[in-house]
C-alpha atoms as a PDB file:
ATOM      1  CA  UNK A   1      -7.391  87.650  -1.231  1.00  0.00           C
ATOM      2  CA  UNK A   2      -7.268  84.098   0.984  1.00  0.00           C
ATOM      3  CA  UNK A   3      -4.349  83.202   2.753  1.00  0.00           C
ATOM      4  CA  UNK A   4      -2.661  80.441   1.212  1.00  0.00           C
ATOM      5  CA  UNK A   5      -1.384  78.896   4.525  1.00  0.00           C
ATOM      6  CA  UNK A   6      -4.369  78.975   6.951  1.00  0.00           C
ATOM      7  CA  UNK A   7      -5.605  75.893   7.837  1.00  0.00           C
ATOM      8  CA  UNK A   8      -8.984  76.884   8.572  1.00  0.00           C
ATOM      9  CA  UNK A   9     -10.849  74.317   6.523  1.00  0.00           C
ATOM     10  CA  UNK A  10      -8.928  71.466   6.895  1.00  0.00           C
ATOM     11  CA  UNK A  11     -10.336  68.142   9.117  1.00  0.00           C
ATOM     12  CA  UNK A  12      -8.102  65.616  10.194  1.00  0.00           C
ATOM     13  CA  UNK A  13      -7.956  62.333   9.095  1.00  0.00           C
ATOM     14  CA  UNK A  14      -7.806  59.256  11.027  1.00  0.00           C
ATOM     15  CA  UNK A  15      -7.545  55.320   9.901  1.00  0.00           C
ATOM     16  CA  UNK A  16     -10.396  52.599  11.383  1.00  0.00           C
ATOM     17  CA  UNK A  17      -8.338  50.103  12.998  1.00  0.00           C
ATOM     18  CA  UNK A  18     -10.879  47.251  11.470  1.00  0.00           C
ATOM     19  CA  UNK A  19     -11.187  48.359   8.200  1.00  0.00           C
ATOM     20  CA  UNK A  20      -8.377  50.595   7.575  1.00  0.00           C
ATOM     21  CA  UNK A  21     -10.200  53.002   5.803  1.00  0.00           C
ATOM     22  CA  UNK A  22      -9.540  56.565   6.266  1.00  0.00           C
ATOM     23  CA  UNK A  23     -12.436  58.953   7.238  1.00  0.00           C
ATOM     24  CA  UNK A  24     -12.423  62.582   8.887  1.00  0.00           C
ATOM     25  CA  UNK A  25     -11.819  62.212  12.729  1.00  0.00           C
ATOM     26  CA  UNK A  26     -15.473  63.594  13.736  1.00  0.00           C
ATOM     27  CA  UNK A  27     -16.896  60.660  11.686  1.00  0.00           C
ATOM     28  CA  UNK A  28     -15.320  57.780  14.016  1.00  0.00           C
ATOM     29  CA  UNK A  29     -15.487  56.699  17.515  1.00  0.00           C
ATOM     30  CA  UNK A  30     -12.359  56.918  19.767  1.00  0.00           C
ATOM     31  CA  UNK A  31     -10.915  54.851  21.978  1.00  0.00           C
ATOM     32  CA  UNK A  32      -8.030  53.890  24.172  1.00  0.00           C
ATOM     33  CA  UNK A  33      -6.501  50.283  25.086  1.00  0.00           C
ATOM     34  CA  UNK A  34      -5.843  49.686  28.628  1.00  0.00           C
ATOM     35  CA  UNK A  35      -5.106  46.524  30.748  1.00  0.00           C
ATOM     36  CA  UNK A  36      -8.565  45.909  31.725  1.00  0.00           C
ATOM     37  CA  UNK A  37      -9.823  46.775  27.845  1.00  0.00           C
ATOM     38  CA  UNK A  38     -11.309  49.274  26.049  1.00  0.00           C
ATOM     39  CA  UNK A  39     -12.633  52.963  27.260  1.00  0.00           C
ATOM     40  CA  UNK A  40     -14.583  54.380  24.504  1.00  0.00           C
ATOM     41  CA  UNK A  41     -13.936  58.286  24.947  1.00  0.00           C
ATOM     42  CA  UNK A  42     -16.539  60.214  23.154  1.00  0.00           C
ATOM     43  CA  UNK A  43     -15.301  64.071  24.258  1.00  0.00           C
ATOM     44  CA  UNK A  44     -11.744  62.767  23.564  1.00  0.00           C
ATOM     45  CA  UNK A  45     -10.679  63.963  27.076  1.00  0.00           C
ATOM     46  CA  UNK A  46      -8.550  61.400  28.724  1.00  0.00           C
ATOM     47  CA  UNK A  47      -4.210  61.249  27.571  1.00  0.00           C
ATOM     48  CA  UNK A  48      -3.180  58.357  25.892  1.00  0.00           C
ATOM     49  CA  UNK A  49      -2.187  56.765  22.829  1.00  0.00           C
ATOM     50  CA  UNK A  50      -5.666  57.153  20.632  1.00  0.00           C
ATOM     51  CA  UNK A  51      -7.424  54.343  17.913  1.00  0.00           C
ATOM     52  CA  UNK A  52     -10.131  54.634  16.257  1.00  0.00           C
ATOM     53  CA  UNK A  53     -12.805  52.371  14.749  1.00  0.00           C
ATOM     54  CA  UNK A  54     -16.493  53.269  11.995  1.00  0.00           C
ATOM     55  CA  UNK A  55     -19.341  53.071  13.933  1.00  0.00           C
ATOM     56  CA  UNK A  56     -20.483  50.285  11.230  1.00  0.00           C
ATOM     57  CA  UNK A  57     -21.712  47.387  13.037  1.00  0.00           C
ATOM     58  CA  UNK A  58     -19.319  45.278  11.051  1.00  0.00           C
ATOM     59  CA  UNK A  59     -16.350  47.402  12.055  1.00  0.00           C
ATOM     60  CA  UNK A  60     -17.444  47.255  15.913  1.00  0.00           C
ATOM     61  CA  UNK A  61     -17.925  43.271  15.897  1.00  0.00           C
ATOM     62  CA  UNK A  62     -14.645  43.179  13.589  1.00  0.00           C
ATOM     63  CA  UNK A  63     -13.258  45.018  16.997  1.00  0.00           C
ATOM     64  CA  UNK A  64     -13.522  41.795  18.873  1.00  0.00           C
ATOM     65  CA  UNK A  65     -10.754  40.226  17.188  1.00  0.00           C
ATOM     66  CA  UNK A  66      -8.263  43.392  16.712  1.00  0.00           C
ATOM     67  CA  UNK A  67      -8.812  43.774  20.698  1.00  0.00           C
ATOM     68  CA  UNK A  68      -8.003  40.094  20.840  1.00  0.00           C
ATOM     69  CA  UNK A  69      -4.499  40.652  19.494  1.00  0.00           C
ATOM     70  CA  UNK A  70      -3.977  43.945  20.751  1.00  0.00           C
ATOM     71  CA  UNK A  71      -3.939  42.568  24.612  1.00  0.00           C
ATOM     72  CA  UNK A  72      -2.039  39.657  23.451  1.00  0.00           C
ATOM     73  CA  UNK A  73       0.658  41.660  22.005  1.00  0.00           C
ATOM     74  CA  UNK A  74       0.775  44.892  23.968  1.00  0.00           C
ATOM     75  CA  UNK A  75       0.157  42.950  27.852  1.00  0.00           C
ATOM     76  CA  UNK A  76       0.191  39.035  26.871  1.00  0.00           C
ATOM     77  CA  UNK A  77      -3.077  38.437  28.367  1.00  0.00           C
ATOM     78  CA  UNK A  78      -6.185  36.872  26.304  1.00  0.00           C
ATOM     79  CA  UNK A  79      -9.473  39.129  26.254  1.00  0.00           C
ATOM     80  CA  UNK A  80     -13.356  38.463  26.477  1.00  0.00           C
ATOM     81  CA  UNK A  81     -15.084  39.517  23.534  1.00  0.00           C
ATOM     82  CA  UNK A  82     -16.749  43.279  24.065  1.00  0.00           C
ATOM     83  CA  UNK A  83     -19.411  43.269  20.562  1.00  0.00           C
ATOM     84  CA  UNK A  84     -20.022  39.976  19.047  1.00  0.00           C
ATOM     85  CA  UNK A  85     -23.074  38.985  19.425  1.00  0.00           C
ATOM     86  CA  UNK A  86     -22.584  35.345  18.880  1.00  0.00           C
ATOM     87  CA  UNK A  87     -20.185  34.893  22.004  1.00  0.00           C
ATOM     88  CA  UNK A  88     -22.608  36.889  24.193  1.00  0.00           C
ATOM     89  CA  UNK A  89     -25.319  34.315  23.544  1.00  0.00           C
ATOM     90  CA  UNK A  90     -23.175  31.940  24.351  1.00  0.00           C
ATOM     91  CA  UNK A  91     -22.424  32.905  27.538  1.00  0.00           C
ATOM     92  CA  UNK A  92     -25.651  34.016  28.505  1.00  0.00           C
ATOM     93  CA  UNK A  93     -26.836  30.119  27.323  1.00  0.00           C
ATOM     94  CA  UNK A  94     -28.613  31.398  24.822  1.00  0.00           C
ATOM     95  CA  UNK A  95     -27.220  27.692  22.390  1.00  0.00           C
ATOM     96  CA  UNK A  96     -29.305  25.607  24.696  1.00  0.00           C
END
């Protein structure tokens, strides 16, 4: 007979921060917001208050604008773009 309270099958859930949808926690990539940006921790080793994001291309360029507010609300300072595309060619003068 199976125990009834053993958790042994269960896998946590965790919510994209682009696309707020909710997927098992192996499934996404995690990261953590500091003053200088973003530190993607793959082994989940470092403390800290933990997000999470799809590894969809449109959820990582979609992170470009959540970081944007993020550092505005959490430290008050603006932030360079980390994934869009777009904005790297620009600054690499790639719109000549």
């Amino acid at each position: 007979m199976p125990n009834k309270n053993s958790h042994a099958h269960h896998m946590p859930q965790r919510t994209c921060v682009v696309c707020r949808t909710s997927r098992e926690i192996v499934t996404l990539l995690s990261f953590l917001v500091i003053r200088e940006g973003i530190i993607f921790d793959p082994g989940r080793k470092i403390q800290g208050r933990r997000n999470y994001v799809c590894p969809d291309p449109v959820c990582l360029v979609g992170l470009d604008k959540w970081k944007k507010a993020q550092m505005k609300r959490r430290f008050g300072i603006r932030s360079n773009p980390v994934f869009s595309s777009l904005e790297q060619l620009a600054t690499q003068g790639g719109g000549q």
